[in-house]
Protein backbone atom coordinates (compact mmCIF):
# COMPACT_ATOMS: atom_id res chain seq x y z
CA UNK A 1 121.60 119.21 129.54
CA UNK A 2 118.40 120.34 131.06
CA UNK A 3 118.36 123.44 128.92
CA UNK A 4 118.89 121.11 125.85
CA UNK A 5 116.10 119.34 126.58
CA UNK A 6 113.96 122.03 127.01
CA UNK A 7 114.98 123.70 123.49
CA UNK A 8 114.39 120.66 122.35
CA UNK A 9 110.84 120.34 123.23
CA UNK A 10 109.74 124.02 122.38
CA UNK A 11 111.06 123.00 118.96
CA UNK A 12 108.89 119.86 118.86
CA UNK A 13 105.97 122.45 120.31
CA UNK A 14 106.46 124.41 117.42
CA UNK A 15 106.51 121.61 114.70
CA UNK A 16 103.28 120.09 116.36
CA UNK A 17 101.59 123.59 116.14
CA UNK A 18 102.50 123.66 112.44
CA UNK A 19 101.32 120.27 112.30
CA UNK A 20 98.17 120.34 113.75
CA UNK A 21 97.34 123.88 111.40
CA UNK A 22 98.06 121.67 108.45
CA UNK A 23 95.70 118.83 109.59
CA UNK A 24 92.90 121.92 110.33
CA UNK A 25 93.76 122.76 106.40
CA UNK A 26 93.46 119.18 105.36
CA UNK A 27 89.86 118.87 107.11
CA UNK A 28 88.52 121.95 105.59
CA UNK A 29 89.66 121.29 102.62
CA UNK A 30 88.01 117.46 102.44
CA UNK A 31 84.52 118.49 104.30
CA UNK A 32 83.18 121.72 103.37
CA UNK A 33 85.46 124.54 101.63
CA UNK A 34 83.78 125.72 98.52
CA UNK A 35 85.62 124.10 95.27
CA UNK A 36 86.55 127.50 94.40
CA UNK A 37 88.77 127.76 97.67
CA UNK A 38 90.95 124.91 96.62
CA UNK A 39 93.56 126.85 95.14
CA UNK A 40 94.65 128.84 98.13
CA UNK A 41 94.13 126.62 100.27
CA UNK A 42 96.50 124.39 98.59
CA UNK A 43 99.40 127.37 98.85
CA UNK A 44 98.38 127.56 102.35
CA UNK A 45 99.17 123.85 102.90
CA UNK A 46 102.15 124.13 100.46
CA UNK A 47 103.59 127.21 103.31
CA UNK A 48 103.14 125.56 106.56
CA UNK A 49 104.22 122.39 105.12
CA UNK A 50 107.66 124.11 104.20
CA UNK A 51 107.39 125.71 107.46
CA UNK A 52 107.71 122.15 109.17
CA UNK A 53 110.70 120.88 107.00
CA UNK A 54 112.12 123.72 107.08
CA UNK A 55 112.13 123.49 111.06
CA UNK A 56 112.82 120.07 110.31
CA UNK A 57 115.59 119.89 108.41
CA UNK A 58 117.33 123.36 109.97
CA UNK A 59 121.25 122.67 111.17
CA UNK A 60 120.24 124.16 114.60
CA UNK A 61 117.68 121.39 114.90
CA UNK A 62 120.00 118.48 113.10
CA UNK A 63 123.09 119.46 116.05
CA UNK A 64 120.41 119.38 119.23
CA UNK A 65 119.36 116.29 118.06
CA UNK A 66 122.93 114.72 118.13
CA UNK A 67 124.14 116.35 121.01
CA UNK A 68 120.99 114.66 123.05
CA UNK A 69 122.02 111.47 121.15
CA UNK A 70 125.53 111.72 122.74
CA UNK A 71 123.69 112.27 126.25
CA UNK A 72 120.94 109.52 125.54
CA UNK A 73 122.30 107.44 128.80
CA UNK A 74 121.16 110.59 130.56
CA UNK A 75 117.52 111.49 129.42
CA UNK A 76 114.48 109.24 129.37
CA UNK A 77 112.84 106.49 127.11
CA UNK A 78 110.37 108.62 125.68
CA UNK A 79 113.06 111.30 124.66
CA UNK A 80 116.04 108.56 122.88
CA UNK A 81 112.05 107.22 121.23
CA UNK A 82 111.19 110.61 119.69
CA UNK A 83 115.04 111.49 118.71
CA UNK A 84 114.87 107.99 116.89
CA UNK A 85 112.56 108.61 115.05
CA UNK A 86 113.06 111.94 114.19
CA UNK A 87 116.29 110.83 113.04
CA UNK A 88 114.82 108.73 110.62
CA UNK A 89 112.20 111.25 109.23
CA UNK A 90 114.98 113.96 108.47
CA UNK A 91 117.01 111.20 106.72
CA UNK A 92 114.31 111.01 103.99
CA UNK A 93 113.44 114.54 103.97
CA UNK A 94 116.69 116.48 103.79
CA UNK A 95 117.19 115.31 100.73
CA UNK A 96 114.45 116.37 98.96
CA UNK A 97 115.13 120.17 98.00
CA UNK A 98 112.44 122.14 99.37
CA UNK A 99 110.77 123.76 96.43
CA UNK A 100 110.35 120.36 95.56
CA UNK A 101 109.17 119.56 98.89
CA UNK A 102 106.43 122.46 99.03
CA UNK A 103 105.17 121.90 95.29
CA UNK A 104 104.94 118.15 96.42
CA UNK A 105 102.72 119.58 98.98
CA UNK A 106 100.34 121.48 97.15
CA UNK A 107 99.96 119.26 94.38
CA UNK A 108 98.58 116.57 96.69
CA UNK A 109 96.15 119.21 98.48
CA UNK A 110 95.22 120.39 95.12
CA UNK A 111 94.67 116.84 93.37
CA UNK A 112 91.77 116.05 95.75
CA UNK A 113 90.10 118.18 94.87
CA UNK A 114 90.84 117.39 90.90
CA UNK A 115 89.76 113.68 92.16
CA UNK A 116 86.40 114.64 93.50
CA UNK A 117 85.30 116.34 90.26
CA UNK A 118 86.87 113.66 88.31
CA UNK A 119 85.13 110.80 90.06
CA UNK A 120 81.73 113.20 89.93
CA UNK A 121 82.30 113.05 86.20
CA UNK A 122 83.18 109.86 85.39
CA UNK A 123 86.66 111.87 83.85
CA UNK A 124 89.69 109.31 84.62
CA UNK A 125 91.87 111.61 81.71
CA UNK A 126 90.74 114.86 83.72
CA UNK A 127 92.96 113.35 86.77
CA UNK A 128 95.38 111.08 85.12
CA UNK A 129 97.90 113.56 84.34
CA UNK A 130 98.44 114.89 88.45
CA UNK A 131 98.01 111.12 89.74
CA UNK A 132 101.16 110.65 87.60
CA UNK A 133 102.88 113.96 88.63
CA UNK A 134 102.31 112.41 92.14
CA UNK A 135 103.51 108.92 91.17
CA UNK A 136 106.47 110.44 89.76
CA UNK A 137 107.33 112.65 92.88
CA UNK A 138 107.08 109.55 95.05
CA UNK A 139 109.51 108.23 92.76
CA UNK A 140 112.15 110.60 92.92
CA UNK A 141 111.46 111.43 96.48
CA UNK A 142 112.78 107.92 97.48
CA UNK A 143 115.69 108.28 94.38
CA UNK A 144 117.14 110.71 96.04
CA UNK A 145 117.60 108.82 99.56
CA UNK A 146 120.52 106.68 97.17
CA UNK A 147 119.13 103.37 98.09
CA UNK A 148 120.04 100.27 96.21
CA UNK A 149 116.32 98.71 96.91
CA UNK A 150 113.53 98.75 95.08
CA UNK A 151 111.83 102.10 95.17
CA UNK A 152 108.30 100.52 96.03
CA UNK A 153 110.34 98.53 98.87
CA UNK A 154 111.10 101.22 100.59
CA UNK A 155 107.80 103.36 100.30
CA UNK A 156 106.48 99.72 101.61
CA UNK A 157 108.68 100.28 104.54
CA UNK A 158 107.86 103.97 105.23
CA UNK A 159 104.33 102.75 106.22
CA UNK A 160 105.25 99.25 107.83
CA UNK A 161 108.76 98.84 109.31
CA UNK A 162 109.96 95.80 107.67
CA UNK A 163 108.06 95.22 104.67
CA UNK A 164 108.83 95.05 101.27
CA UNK A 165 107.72 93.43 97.84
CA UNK A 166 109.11 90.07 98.55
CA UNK A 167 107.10 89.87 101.86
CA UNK A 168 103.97 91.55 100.58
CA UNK A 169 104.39 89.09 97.41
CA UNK A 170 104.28 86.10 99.74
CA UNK A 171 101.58 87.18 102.02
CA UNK A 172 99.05 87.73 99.56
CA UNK A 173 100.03 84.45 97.64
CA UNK A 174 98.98 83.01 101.15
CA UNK A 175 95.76 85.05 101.48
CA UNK A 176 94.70 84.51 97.90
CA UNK A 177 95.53 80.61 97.72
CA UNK A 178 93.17 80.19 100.51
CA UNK A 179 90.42 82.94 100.20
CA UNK A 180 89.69 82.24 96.05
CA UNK A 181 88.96 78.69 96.68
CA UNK A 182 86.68 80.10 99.91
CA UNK A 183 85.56 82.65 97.87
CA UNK A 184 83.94 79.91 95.57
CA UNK A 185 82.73 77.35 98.26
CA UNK A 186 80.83 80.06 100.16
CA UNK A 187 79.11 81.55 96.72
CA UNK A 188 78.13 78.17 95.23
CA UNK A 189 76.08 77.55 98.07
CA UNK A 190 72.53 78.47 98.33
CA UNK A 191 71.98 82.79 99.34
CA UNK A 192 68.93 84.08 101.56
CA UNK A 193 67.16 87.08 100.16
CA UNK A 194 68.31 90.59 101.44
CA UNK A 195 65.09 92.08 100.73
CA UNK A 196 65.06 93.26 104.74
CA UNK A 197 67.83 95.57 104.50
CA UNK A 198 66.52 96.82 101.14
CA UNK A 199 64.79 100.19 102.71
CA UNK A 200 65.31 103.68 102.30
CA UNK A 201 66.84 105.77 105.33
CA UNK A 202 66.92 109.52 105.18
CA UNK A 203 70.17 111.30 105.64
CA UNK A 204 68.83 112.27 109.00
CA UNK A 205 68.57 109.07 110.69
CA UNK A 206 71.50 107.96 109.75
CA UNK A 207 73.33 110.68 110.98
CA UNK A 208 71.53 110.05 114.27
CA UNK A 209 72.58 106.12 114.62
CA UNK A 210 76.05 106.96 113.62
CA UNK A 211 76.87 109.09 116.44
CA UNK A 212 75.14 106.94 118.84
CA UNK A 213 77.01 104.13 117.58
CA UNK A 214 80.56 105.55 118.16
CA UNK A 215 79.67 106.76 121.57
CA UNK A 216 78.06 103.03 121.94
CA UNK A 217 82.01 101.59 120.67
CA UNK A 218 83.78 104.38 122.95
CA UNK A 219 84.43 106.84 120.90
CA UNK A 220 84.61 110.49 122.55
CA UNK A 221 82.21 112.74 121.02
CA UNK A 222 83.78 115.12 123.61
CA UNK A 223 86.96 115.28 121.79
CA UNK A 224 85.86 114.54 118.44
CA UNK A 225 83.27 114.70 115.74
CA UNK A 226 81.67 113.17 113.17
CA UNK A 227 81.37 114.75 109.38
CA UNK A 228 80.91 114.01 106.30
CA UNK A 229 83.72 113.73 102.90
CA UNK A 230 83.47 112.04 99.68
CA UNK A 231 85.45 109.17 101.21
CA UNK A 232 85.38 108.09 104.81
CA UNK A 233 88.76 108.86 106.79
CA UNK A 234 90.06 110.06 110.22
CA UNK A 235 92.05 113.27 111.13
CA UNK A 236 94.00 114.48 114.21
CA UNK A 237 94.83 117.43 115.55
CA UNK A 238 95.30 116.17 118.90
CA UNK A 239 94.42 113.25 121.05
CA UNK A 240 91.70 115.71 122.31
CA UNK A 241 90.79 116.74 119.32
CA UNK A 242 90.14 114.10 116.65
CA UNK A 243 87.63 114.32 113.51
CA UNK A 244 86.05 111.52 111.49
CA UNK A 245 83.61 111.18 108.58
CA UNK A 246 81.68 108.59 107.34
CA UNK A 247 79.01 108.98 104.14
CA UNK A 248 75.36 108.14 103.69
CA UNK A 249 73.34 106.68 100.44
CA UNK A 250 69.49 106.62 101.52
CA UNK A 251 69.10 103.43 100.14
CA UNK A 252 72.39 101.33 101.30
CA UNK A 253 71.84 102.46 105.08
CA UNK A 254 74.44 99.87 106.19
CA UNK A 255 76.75 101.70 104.28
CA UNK A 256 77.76 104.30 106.91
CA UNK A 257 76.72 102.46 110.13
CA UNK A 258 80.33 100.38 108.92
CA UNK A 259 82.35 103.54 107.55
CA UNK A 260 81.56 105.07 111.27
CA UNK A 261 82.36 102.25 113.61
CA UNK A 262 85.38 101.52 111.08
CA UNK A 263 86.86 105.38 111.48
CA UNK A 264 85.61 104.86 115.04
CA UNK A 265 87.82 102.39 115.31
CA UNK A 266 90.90 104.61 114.23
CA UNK A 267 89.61 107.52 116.65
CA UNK A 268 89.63 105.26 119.57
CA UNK A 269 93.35 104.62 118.95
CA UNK A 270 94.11 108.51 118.52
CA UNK A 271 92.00 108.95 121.65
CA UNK A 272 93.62 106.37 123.80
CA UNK A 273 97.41 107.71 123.37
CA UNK A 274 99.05 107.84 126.87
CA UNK A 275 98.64 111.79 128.08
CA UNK A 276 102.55 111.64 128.26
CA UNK A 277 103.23 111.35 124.73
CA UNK A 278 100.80 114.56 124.19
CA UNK A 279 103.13 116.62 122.90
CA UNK A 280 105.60 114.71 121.47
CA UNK A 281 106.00 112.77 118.55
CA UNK A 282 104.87 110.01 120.01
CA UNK A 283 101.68 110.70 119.79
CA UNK A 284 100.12 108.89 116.76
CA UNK A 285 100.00 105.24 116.07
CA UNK A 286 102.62 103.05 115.22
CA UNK A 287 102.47 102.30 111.83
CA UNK A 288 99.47 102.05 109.33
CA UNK A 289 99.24 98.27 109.70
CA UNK A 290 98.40 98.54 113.24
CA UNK A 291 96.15 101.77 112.76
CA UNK A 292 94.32 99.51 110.01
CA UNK A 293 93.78 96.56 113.08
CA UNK A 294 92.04 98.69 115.28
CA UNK A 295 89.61 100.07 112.16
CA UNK A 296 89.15 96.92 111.27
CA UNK A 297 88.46 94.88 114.45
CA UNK A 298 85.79 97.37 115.29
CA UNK A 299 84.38 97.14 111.39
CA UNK A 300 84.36 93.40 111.53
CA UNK A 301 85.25 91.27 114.12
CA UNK A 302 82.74 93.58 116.51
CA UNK A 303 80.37 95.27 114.03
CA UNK A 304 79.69 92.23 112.00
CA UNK A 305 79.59 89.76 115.34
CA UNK A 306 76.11 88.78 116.12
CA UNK A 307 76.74 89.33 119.68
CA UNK A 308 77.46 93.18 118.79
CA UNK A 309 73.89 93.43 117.24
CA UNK A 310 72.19 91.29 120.06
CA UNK A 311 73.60 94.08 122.38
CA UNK A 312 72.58 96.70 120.07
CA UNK A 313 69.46 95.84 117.93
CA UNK A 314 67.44 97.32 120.39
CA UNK A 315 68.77 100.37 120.11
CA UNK A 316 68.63 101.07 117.26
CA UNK A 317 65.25 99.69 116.21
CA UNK A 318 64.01 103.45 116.85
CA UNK A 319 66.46 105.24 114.48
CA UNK A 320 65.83 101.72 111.96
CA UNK A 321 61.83 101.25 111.83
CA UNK A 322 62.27 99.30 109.03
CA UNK A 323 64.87 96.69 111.41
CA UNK A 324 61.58 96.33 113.71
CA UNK A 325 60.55 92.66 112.24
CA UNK A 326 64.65 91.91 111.22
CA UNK A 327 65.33 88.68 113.30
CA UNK A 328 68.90 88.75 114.57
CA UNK A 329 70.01 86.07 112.53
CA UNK A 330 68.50 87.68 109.37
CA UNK A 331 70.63 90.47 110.21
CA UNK A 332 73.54 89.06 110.85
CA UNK A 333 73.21 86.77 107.98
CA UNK A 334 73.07 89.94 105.44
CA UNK A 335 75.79 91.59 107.31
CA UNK A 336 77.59 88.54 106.42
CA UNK A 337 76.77 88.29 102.41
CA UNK A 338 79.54 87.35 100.33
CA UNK A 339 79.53 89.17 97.38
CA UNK A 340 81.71 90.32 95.06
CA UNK A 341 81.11 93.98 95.03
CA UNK A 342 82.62 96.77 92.96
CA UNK A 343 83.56 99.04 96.02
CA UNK A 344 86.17 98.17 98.46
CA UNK A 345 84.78 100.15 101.50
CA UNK A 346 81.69 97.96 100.41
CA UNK A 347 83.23 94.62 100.60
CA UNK A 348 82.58 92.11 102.63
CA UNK A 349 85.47 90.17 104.90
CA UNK A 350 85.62 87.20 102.18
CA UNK A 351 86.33 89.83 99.05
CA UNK A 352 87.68 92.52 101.09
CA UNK A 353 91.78 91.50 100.70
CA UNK A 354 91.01 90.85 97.05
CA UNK A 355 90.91 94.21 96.57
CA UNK A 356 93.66 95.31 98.43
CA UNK A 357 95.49 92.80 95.78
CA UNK A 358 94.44 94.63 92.58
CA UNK A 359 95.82 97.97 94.23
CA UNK A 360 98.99 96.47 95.42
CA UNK A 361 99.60 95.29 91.64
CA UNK A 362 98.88 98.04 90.03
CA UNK A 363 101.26 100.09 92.19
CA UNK A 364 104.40 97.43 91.79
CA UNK A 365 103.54 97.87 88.06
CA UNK A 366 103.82 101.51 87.77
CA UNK A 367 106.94 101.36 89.92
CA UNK A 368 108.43 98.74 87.81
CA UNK A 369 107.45 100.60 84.45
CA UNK A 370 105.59 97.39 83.59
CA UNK A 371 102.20 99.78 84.28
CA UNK A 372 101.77 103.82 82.95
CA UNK A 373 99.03 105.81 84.79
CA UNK A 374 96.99 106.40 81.25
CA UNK A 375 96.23 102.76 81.12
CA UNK A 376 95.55 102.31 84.80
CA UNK A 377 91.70 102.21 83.76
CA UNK A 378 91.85 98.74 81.60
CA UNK A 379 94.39 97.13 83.82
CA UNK A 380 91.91 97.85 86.60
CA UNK A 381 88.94 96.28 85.18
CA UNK A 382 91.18 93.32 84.25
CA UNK A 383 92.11 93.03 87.45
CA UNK A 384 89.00 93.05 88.79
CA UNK A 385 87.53 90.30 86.84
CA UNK A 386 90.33 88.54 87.45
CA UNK A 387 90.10 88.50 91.28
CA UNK A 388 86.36 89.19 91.90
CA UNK A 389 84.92 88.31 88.53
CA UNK A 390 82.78 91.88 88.19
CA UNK A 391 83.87 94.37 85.78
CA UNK A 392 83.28 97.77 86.48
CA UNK A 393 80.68 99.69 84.19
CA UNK A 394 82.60 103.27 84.44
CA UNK A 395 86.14 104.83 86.12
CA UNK A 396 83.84 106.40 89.14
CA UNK A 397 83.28 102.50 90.13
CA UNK A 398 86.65 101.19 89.21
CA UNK A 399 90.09 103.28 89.51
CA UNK A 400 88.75 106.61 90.67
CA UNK A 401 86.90 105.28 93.60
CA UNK A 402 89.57 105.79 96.35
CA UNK A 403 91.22 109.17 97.30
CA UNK A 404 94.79 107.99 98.50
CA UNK A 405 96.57 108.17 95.63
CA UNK A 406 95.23 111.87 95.55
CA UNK A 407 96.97 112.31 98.70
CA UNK A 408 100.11 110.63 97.98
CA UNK A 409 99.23 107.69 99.74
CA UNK A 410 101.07 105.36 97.81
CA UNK A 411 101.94 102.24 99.58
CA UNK A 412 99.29 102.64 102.19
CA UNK A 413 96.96 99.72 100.63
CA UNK A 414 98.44 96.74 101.49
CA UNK A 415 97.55 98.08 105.36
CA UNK A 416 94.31 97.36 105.19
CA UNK A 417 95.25 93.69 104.51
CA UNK A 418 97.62 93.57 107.11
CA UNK A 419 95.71 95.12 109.50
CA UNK A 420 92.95 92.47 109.02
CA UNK A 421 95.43 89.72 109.84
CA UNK A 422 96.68 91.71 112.76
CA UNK A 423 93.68 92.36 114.09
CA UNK A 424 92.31 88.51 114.20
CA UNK A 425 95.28 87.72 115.81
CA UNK A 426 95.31 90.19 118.52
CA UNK A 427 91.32 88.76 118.86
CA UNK A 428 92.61 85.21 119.68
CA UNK A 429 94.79 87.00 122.55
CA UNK A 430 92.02 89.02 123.92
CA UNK A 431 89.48 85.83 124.03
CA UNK A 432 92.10 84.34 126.38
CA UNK A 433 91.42 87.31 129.21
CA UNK A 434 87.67 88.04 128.46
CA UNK A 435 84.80 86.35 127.09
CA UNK A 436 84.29 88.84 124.20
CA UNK A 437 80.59 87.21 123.73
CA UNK A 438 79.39 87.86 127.02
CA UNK A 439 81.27 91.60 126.64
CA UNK A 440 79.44 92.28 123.08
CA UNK A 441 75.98 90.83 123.95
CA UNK A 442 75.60 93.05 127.38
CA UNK A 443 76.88 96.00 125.47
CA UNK A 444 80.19 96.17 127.72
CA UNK A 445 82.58 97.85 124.85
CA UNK A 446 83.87 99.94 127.50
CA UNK A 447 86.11 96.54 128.81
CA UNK A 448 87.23 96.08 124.86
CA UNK A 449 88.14 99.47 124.30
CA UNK A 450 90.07 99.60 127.52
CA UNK A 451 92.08 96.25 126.75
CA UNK A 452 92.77 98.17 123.37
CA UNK A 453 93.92 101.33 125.29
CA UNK A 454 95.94 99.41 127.37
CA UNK A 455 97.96 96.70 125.28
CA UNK A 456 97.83 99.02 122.62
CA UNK A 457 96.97 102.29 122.25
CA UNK A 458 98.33 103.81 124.78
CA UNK A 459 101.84 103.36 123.60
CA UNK A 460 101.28 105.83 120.65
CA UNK A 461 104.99 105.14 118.38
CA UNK A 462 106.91 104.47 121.50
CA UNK A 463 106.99 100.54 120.01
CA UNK A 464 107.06 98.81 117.10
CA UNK A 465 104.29 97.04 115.03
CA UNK A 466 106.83 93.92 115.89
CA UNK A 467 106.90 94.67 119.45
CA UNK A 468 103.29 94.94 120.03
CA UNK A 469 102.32 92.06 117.85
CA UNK A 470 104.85 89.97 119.82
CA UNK A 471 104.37 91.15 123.65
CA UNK A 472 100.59 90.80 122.92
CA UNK A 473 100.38 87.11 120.90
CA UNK A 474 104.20 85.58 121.43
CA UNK A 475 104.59 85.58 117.61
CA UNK A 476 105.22 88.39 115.25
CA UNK A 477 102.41 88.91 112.10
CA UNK A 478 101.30 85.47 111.51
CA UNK A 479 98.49 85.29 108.56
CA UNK A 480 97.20 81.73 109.50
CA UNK A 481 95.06 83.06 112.23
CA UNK A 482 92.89 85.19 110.08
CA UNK A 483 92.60 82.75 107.24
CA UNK A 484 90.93 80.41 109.93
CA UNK A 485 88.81 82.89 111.39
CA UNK A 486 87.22 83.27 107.65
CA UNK A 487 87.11 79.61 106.95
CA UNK A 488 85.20 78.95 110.26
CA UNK A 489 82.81 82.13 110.33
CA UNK A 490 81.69 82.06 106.86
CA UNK A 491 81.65 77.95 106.44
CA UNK A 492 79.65 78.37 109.58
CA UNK A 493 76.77 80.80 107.56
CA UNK A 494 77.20 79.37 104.82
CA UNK A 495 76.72 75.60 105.45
């Protein structure tokens, strides 16, 4: 059995090499290979990624894994955890054949960089016709797992165990009979001038306050670093080894102080992943809902807390000249601003699920054939003055502004959403064991991150969203919480 086990795990070695080669590809590719790389480094990605399933989906790998499933009485929790899950992953990739699989692979490395020069452009038609390669991939990808449900269902569930349309459908009924009429009381009342945070910040400075506020949140600058990508996201190689990026605009400073401590937020998760789930597959988080918590509590419930910039205004007055006469409750105040905005890393808390909605419809649509990629553009500014009233001017403001679907990230948006509501409601837990004022105001994130770290974090995929939600609140996802917390913080600005 022994012997088994450690086959086994020199296996897993192996796929986490491959793994962690492909993430290295990924980052270079996103932060600073020359456009005219792209191409190989697409075929690259395309061979290690074939590498993996091949590993993956080998019948030497398929019988260890149910002759250790025959033995699970005799090997440990972390062990029957990984061979679970494994499971599942070969049961949706076996039966994809692996040309398929690998030109999958390449298209998605190679359609970011399409997207970049698209959105430069202002050229939707110059990237519509690989978005719908990679819609129609997804598509078949899940059509050839036989399953009765609907095919957006189940790329639902791939990224949170459990959900589907019917749920999502539901959920954001909830959030959006609630938040439009919010949306309206908050904006009819009378706004305070911005003119404060109107000010230029070179490229410079802001680099300098972003890395001094993720080592001010906890983030590791030890085992990680901070760069730069036309849209802010996080990347592991290891827990040891994890790389974020944020993006700066001179004149909307605020801009990237919330893009870091938001990817901040995700690296302190990879970060705080128990050291015995290192090399296994443990060793990410649990599902995108959850990952999306963690961003998001350090975006918003910390970042855009008063008692966060009472604790921190001081240090960064150096970095900020221009925050030197800023009273605290100005700041906080413009933070705060609802306003329906174009961009959805841009929005505020009120607006911010709105957009989440317009993606999740458009998705369902394509899905159900009710929606074709070509017309995305129109049914995206309808959409948007629909929900948030604004239509954009141009593509680069409206559909092409997000790089997911360029990485075959469909079904990731509605995370976001349920990541805010999961992150309120794991705040209500923690204010019953700490008084998370006192904690911001004396700059004490250390006590925050390591509440995180341990209720959390640590636990890598060794539970469920369900199970963490649950030991950590008593109740499974329950949207009510967050829905207050907006109704009493911005009633309370806003009176």
């Amino acid at each position: 059995m022994e012997e088994k086990i450690e086959k086994f795990k020199k296996m897993i070695k192996e796929k986490k090499m491959i793994d962690s080669m492909l993430a290295l590809l990924q980052w270079d590719l996103e932060t600073q290979a020359p456009k005219g790389g792209y191409k190989l480094i697409s075929e690259m990605i395309g061979e290690l990624s074939l590498k993996s399933y091949n590993l993956t989906t080998s019948e030497e790998f398929s019988e260890l894994l149910c002759e250790l499933k025959e033995k699970e009485e005799k090997i440990d929790g972390i062990l029957r955890k990984e061979i679970e899950i494994l499971e599942e992953e070969m049961e949706k990739i076996k039966v994809i054949p692996s040309d398929e699989y690998r030109a999958y692979s390449e298209l998605t490395a190679k359609a970011q960089g399409i997207w970049e020069v698209a959105r430069e452009k202002n050229d939707f038609n110059s990237f519509a016709p690989i978005l719908e390669e990679i819609f129609n991939y997804n598509k078949k990808f899940i059509e050839y797992r036989g399953s009765n449900s609907d095919v957006y269902s189940i790329i639902l569930n791939d990224y949170e165990k459990g959900m589907n349309i019917e749920k999502l459908d539901k959920f954001f009924e909830k959030l959006k009979s609630e938040i439009v009429p919010l949306l309206k009381e908050v904006t009819e009342k009378e706004k305070k001038s911005k003119e404060n945070l109107n000010f230029k910040v070179d490229e410079y400075n802001q680099k300098m306050l972003s890395e001094e506020l993720l080592k001010y949140i906890g983030f590791d600058l030890n085992r990680g670093i901070l760069s730069e990508s036309a849209h802010p996201f996080t990347l592991t190689v290891n827990k040891d080894d994890v790389r974020l990026t944020t993006r700066y605009f001179e004149n909307i400073p605020f801009s990237s102080v919330f893009s870091t401590i938001h990817e901040g937020g995700h690296g302190i998760y990879e970060q705080g992943i128990g050291d015995e789930l290192k090399e296994t597959m443990l060793a990410d988080g649990t599902s995108m809902g959850i990952h999306e918590s963690q961003s998001r509590f350090y975006e918003n419930i910390i970042g855009r807390s008063k008692e966060f910039w009472f604790g921190f205004l001081e240090k960064s007055k150096f970095k900020y000249k221009e925050l030197e006469e800023v009273s605290l409750e100005k700041l906080y105040r413009d933070i705060n601003e609802v306003s329906s905005s174009l961009i959805r890393v841009e929005a505020d808390e009120l607006t911010y699920s709105l957009h989440i909605m317009v993606r999740y419809e458009i998705e369902k649509g394509i899905f159900s054939g009710e929606y074709s990629v070509m017309d995305l553009p129109k049914i995206w500014n309808e959409k948007m003055e629909k929900y948030l009233g604004i239509r954009p001017d141009n593509d680069s403001e409206g559909v092409l502004q997000d790089v997911h679907w360029s990485c075959g990230l469909i079904g990731y948006f509605p995370s976001y959403a349920l990541g805010n509501v999961y992150s309120v409601q794991i705040l209500n837990a923690m204010k019953k064991e700490m008084n998370i004022q006192g904690v911001l105001e004396r700059g004490e994130l250390n006590k925050i991150k390591e509440w995180l770290n341990e209720k959390i974090h640590k636990y890598g995929k060794l539970k469920t969203p369900k199970e963490i939600m649950v030991e950590i609140t008593g109740e499974e996802m329950n949207p009510d919480y967050y829905i207050k917390y907006l109704q009493e913080k911005y009633r309370s600005i806003y009176k």
